[in-house]
Protein backbone atom coordinates (compact mmCIF):
# COMPACT_ATOMS: atom_id res chain seq x y z
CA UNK A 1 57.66 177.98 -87.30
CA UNK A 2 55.21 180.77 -88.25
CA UNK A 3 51.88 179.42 -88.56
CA UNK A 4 51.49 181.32 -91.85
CA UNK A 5 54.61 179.25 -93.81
CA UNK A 6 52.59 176.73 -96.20
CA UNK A 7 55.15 175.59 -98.73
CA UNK A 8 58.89 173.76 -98.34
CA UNK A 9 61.39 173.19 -101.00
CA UNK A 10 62.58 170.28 -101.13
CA UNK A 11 66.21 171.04 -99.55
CA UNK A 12 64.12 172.08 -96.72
CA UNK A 13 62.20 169.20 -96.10
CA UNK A 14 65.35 167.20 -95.86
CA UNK A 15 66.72 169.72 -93.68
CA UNK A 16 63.97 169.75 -90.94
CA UNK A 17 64.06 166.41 -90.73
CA UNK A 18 67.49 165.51 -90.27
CA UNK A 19 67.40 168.65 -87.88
CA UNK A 20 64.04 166.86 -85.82
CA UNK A 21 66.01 163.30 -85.99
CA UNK A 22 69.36 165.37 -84.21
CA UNK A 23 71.49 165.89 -87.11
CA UNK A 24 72.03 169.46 -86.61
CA UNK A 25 73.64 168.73 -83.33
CA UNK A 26 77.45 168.51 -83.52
CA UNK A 27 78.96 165.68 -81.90
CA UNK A 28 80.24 165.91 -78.62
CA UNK A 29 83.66 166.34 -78.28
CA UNK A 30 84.02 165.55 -74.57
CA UNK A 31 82.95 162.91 -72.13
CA UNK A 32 79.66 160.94 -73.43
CA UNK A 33 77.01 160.10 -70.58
CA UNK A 34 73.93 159.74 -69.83
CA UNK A 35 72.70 163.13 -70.42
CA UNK A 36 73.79 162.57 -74.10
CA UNK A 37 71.43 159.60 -74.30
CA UNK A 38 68.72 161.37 -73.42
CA UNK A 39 68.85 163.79 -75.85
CA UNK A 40 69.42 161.70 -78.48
CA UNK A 41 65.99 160.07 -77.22
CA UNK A 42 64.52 163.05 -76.60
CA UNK A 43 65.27 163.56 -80.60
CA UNK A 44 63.94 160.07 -81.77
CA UNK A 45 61.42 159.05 -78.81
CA UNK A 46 62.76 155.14 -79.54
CA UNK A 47 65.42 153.19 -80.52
CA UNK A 48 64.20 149.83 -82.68
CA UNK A 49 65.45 146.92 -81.20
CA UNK A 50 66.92 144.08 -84.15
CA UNK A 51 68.74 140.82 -83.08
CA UNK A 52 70.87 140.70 -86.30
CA UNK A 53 74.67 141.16 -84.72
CA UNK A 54 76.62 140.75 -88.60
CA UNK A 55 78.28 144.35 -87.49
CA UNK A 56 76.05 145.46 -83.99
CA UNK A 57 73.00 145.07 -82.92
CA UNK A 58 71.26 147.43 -84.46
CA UNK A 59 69.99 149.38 -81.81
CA UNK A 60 73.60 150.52 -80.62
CA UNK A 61 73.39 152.38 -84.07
CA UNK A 62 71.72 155.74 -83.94
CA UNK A 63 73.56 156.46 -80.79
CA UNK A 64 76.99 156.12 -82.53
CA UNK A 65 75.23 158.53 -85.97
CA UNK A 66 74.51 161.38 -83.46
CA UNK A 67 77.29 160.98 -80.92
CA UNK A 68 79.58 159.15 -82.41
CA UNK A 69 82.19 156.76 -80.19
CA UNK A 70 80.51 156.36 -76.95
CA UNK A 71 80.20 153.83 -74.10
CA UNK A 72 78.73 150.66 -75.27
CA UNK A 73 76.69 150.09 -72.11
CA UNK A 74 74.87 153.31 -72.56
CA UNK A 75 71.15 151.55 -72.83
CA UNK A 76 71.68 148.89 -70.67
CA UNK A 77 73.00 151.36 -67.89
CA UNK A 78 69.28 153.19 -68.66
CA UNK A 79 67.39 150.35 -68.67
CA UNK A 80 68.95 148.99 -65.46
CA UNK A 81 68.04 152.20 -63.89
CA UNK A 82 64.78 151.95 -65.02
CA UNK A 83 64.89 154.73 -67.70
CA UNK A 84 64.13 152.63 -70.50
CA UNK A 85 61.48 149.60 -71.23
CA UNK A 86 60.64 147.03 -74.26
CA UNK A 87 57.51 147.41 -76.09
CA UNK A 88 56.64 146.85 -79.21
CA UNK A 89 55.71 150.27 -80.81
CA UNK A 90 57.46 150.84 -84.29
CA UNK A 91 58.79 146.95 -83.79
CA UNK A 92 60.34 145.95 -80.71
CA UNK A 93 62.11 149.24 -79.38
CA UNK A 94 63.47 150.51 -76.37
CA UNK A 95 61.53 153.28 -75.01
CA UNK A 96 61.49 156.24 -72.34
CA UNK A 97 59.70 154.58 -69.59
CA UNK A 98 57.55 157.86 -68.97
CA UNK A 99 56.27 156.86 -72.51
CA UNK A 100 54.65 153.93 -70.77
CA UNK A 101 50.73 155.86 -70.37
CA UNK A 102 51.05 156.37 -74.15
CA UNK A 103 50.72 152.70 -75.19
CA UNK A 104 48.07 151.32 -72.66
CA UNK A 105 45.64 151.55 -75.41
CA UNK A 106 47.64 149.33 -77.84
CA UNK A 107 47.79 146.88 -74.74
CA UNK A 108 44.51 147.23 -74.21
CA UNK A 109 42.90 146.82 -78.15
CA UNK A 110 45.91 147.00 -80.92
CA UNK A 111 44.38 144.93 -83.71
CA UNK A 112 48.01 143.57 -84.35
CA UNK A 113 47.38 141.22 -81.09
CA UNK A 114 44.16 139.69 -82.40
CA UNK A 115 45.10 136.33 -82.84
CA UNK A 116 47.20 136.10 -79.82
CA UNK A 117 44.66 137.58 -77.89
CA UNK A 118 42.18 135.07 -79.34
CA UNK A 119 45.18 132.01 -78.67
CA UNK A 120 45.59 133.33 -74.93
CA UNK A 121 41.63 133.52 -74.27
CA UNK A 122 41.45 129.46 -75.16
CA UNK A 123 44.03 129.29 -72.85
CA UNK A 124 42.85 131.61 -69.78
CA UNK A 125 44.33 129.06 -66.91
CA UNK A 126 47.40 128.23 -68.70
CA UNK A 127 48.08 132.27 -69.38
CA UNK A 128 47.68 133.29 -65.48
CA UNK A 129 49.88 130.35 -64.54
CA UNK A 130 52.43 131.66 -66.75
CA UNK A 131 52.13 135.48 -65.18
CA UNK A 132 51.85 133.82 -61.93
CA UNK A 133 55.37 131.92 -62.64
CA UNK A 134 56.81 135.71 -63.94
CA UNK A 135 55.62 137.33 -60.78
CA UNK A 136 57.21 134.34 -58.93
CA UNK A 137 60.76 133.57 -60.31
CA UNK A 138 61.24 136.33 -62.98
CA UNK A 139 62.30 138.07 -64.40
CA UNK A 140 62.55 134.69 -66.65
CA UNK A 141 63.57 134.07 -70.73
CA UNK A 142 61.11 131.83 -72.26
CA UNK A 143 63.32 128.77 -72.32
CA UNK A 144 63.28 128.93 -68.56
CA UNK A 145 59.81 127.42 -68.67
CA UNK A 146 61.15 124.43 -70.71
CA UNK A 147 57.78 123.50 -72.83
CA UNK A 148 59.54 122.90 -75.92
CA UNK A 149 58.18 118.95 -76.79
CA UNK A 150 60.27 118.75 -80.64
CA UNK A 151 63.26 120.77 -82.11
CA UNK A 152 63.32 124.33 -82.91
CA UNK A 153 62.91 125.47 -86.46
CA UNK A 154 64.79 128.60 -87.41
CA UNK A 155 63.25 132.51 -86.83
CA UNK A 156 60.15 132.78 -85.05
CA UNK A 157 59.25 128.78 -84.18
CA UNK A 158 57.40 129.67 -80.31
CA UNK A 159 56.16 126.97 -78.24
CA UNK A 160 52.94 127.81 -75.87
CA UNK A 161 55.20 129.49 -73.04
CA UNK A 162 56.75 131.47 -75.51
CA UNK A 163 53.44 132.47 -76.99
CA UNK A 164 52.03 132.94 -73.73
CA UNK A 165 54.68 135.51 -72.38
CA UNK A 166 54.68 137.37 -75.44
CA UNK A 167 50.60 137.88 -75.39
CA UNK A 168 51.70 139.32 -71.77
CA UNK A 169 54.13 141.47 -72.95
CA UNK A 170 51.84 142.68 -75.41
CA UNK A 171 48.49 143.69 -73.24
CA UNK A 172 50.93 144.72 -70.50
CA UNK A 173 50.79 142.09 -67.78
CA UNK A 174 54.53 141.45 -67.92
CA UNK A 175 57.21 144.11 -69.50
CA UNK A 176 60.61 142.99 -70.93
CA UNK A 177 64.18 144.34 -71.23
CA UNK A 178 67.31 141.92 -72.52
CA UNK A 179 69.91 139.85 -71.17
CA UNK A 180 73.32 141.42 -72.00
CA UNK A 181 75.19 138.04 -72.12
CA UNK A 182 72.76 136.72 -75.30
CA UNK A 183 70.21 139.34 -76.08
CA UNK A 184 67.64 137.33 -75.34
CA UNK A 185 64.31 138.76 -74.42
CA UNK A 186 63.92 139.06 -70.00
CA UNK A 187 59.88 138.92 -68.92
CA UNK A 188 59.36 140.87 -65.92
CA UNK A 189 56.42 141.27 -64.00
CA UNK A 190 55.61 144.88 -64.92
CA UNK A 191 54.86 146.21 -61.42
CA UNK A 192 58.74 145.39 -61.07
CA UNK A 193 59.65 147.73 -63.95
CA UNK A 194 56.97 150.45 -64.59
CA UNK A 195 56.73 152.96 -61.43
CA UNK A 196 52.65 152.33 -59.83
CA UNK A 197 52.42 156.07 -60.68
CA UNK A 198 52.92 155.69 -64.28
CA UNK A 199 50.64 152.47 -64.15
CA UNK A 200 47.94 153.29 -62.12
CA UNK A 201 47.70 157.00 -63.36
CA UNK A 202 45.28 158.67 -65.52
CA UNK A 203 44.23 156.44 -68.59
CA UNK A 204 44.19 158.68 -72.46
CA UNK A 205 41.66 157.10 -74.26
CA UNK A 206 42.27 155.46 -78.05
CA UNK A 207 41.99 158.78 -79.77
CA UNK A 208 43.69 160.78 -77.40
CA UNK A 209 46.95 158.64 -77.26
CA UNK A 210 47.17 158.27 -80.93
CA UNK A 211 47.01 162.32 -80.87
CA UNK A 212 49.72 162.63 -78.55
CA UNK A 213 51.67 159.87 -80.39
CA UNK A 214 51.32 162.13 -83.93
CA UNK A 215 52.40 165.10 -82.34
CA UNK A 216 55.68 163.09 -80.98
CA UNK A 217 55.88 161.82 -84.07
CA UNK A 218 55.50 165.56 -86.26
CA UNK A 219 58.47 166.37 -83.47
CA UNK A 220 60.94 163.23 -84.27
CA UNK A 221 59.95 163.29 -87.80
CA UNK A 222 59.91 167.11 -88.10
CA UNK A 223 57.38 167.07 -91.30
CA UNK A 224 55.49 164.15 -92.66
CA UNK A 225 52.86 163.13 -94.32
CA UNK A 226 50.10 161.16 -92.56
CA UNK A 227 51.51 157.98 -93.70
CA UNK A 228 54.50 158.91 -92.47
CA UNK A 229 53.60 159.65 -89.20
CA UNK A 230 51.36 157.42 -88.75
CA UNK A 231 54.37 154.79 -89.17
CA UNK A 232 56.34 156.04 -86.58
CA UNK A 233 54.44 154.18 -83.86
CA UNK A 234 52.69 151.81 -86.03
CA UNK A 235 49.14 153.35 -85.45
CA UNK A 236 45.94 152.65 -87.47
CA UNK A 237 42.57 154.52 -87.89
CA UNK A 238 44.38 157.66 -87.33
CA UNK A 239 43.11 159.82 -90.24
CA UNK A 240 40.02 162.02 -88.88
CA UNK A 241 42.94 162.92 -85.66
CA UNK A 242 44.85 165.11 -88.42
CA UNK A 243 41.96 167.63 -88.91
CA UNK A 244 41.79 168.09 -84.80
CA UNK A 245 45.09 168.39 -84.63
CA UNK A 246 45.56 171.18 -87.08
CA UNK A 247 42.45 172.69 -85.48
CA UNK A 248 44.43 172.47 -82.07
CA UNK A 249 47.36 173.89 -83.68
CA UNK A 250 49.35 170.83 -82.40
CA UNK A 251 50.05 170.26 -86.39
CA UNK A 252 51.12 172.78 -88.85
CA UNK A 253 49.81 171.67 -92.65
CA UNK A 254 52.61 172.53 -95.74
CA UNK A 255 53.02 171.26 -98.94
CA UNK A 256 56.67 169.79 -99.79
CA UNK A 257 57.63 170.30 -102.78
CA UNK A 258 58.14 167.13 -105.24
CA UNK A 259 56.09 165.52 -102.45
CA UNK A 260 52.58 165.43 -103.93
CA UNK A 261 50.20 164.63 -101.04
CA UNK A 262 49.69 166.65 -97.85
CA UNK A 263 52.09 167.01 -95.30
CA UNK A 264 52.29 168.50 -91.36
CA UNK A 265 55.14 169.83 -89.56
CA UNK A 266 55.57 170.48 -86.09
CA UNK A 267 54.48 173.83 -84.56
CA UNK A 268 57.97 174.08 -82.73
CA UNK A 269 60.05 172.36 -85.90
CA UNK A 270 62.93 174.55 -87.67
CA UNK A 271 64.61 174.68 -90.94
CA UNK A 272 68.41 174.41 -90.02
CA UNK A 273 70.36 176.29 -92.53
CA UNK A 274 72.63 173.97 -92.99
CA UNK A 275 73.07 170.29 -91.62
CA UNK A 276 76.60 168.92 -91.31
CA UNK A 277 76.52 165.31 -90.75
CA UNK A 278 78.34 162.54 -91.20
CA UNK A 279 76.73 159.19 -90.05
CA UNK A 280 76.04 155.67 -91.06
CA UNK A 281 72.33 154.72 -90.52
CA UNK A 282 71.69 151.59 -89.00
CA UNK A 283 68.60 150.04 -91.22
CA UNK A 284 66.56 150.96 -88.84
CA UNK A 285 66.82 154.19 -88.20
CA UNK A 286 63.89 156.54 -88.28
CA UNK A 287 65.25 158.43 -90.93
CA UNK A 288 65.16 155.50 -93.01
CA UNK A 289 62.76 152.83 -91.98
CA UNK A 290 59.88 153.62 -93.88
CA UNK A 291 61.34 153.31 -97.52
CA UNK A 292 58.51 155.15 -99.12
CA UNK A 293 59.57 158.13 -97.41
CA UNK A 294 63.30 157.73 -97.92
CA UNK A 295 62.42 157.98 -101.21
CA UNK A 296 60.28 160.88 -101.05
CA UNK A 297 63.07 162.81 -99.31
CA UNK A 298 66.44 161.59 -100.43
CA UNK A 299 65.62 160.16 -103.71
CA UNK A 300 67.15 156.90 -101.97
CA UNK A 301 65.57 153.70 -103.19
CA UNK A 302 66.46 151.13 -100.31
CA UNK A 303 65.75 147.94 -98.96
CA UNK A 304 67.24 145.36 -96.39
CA UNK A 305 68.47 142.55 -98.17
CA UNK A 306 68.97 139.88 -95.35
CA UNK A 307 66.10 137.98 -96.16
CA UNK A 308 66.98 137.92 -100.11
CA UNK A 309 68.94 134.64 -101.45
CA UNK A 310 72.35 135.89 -101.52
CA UNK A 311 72.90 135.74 -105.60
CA UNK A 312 69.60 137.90 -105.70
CA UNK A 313 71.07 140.60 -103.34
CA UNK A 314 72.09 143.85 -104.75
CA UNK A 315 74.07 145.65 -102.75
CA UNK A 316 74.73 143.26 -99.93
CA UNK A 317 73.86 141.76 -97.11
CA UNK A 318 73.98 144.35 -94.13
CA UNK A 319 74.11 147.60 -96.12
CA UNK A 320 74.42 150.76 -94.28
CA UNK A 321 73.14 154.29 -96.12
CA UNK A 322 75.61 156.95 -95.73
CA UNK A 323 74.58 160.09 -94.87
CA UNK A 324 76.89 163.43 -95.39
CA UNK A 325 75.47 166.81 -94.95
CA UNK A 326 72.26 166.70 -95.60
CA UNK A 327 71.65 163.81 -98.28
CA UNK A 328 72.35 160.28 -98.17
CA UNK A 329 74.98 159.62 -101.01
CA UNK A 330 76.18 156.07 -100.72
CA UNK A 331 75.67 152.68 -99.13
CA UNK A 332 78.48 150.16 -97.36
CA UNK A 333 78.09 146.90 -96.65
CA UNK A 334 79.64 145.80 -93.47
CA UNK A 335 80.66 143.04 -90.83
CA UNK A 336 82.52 142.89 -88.35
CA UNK A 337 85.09 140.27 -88.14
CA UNK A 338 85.51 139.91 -84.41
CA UNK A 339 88.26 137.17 -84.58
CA UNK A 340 90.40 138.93 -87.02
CA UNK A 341 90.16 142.46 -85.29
CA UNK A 342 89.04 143.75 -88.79
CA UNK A 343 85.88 145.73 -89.87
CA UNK A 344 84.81 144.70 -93.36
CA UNK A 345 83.71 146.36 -96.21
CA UNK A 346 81.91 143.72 -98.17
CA UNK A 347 80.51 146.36 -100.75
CA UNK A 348 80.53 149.69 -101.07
CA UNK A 349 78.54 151.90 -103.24
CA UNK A 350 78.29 155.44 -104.41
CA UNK A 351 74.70 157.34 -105.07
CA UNK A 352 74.33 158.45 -108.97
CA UNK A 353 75.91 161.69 -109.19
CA UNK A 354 77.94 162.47 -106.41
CA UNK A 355 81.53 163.01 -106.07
CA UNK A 356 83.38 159.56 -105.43
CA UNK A 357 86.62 161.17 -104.48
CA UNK A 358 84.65 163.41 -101.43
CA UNK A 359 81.89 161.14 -100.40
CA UNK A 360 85.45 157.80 -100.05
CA UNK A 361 87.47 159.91 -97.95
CA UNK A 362 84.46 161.25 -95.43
CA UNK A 363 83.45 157.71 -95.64
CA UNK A 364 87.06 156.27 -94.76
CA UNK A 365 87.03 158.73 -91.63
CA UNK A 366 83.83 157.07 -90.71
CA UNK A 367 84.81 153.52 -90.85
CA UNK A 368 87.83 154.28 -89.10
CA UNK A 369 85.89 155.74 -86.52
CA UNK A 370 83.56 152.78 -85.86
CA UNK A 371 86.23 150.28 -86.24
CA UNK A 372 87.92 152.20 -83.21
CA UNK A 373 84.75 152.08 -81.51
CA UNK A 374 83.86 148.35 -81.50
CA UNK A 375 87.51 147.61 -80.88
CA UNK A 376 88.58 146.51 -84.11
CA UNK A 377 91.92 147.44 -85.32
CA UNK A 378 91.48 147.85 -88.86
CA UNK A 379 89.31 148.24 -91.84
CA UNK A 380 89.45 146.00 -94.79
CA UNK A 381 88.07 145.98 -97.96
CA UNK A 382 86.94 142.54 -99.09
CA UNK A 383 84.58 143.34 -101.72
CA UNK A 384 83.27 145.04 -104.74
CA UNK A 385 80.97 147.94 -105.40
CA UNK A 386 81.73 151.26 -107.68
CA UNK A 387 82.57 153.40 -104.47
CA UNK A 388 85.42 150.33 -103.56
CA UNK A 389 88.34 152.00 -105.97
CA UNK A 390 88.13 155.59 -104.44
CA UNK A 391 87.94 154.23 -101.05
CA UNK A 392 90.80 151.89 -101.49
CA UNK A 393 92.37 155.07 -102.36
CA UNK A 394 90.96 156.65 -99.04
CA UNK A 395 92.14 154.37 -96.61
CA UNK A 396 95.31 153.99 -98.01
């Protein structure tokens, strides 16, 4: 991108982002491998990690937006190889393991550890016997240390093993990746994960990783504003890095328009001329997961409703935005009913203005397409929503 481009319409903005987030790519029509993983990481730097399995977890969801149908065991092939690591960056997310020098400072001083940190230093003995039981026996889950004295309340309800490997994940004493058969979090000691060159190499201070995290964040994200890319790895304190940044030319400054507040793209970022996808998003995909921005660049108002007392939901439970060519025009609310062999559509919903007839039959092909994948013979409606007649229609 010339350095001497200032401005973006709109139509742009969208367009250099999708293109940044891999949406300019066309699926691959051949064999899908490993290679194709890592470019789809090389486009989005993580994948978000969510235990919530109503359709799939979550994280199996940007890989089948870019690529389409693909080997299931794609991530837990990498991370077996020692490709890919847990950390919590954006949330929990699975991330390049040469990312690893990156995020020593937020295991060092993140302020979102402060009360754990504070927990774990009342607790100094108790801690190291709990690394030295990793580095022993792991790589462990946290019921494996069996210090649960009353019942377990729903969601996040740790007792003081569980809190005690999760302050080591977070400064960095253990590292974690999942157990296939239940998801459930594995704590490994990390000198069994992370190569001793990537540990014991050359330490970025504070300022310096959260500069190298922007600029892979301008790149994933394309253009942004400093909220925006801020969010991507969840960093704080960040705003005096911007000014360096454009001063190093690592980070191009352009007004969007519509957008109202400054914005930076990526010296190497491009405006494809057209984008031709056709992808669900899982709600957690960087195109989506900070809503502000969704906003900003689809005119897409949207928010997980999982948490929200089912009469109070809008649109549904697990709702999926729709993305064809370069806007997102509708939303689908879906589960997967393993038993039956069906995928459901619980809801489906068209954005204000676009053609129902168009957006239900790319949709249908779509649906079709994932029920194939998870090895579910059919797609069923079994709700409502103003899209549902057309795509009745659609899927004949």
């Amino acid at each position: 991108m010339p350095a001497s481009r200032t401005r973006l319409s709109a139509a742009q903005a969208r367009r250099v982002a999708l293109g940044a987030q891999g949406f300019a790519d066309p699926r691959p029509t051949g064999r899908i491998d490993r290679r194709h993983l890592r470019r789809v990481l090389d486009r989005m730097g993580l994948i978000q990690i969510d235990a919530v399995n109503v359709l799939v977890r979550s994280q199996e969801l940007p890989l089948f937006s870019r690529l389409g149908p693909h080997p299931r065991s794609l991530i837990w092939d990498a991370t077996r190889d020692g490709e890919l690591f847990e950390y919590w960056v954006h949330e929990a997310c699975h991330v390049p393991v040469e990312h690893y020098p990156l995020h020593r400072w937020a295991m060092d001083a993140h302020p979102r550890w402060e009360r754990l940190r504070a927990w774990a230093s009342d607790r100094a003995d108790f801690v190291a016997d709990v690394l030295d039981h990793v580095r022993n026996h792991g790589p462990i889950v946290a019921s494996d240390l069996e210090m649960r004295d009353r019942p377990k309340e729903p969601w996040w309800d740790w007792d003081d093993g569980k809190r005690a490997l999760e302050h080591l994940f977070r400064v960095g004493e253990v590292t974690a990746t999942r157990r296939e058969s239940d998801f459930a979090r594995l704590y490994h000691a990390v000198e069994h994960v992370i190569p001793d060159a990537l540990r014991h190499g050359p330490r970025l201070d504070v300022d310096e990783s959260k500069k190298e995290l922007l600029v892979l964040a301008a790149k994933h994200h394309g253009v942004g504003t400093a909220a925006d890319l801020a969010d991507y790895h969840r960093l704080t304190h960040t705003r005096p890095l911007f000014a360096e940044l454009v001063e190093e030319g690592r980070l191009v400054p352009v007004e969007v328009e519509g957008w109202g507040k400054p914005a930076y793209m990526h010296p190497d970022a491009t405006i494809p001329r057209r984008i031709g996808a056709r992808a669900l998003l899982s709600p957690f995909d960087p195109v989506v997961w900070f809503r502000e921005r969704a906003e900003r660049l689809f005119g897409f108002h949207y928010r997980i409703e999982i948490y929200v007392p089912k009469p109070k939901r809008r649109f549904g439970y697990y709702v999926l935005p729709f993305l064809l060519g370069d806007d997102l025009v509708g939303r689908v609310d879906l589960k997967a009913d393993r038993a039956a062999g069906e995928l459901l559509v619980q809801a489906a919903w068209a954005e204000p203005g676009v053609p129902r007839d168009l957006v239900a039959g790319e949709l249908a092909e779509e649906l079709r397409s994932m029920a194939a994948w998870l090895d579910l013979d059919d797609v069923r409606l079994n709700g409502g929503g103003d899209l549902r007649p057309a795509l009745a229609t659609a899927l004949g």
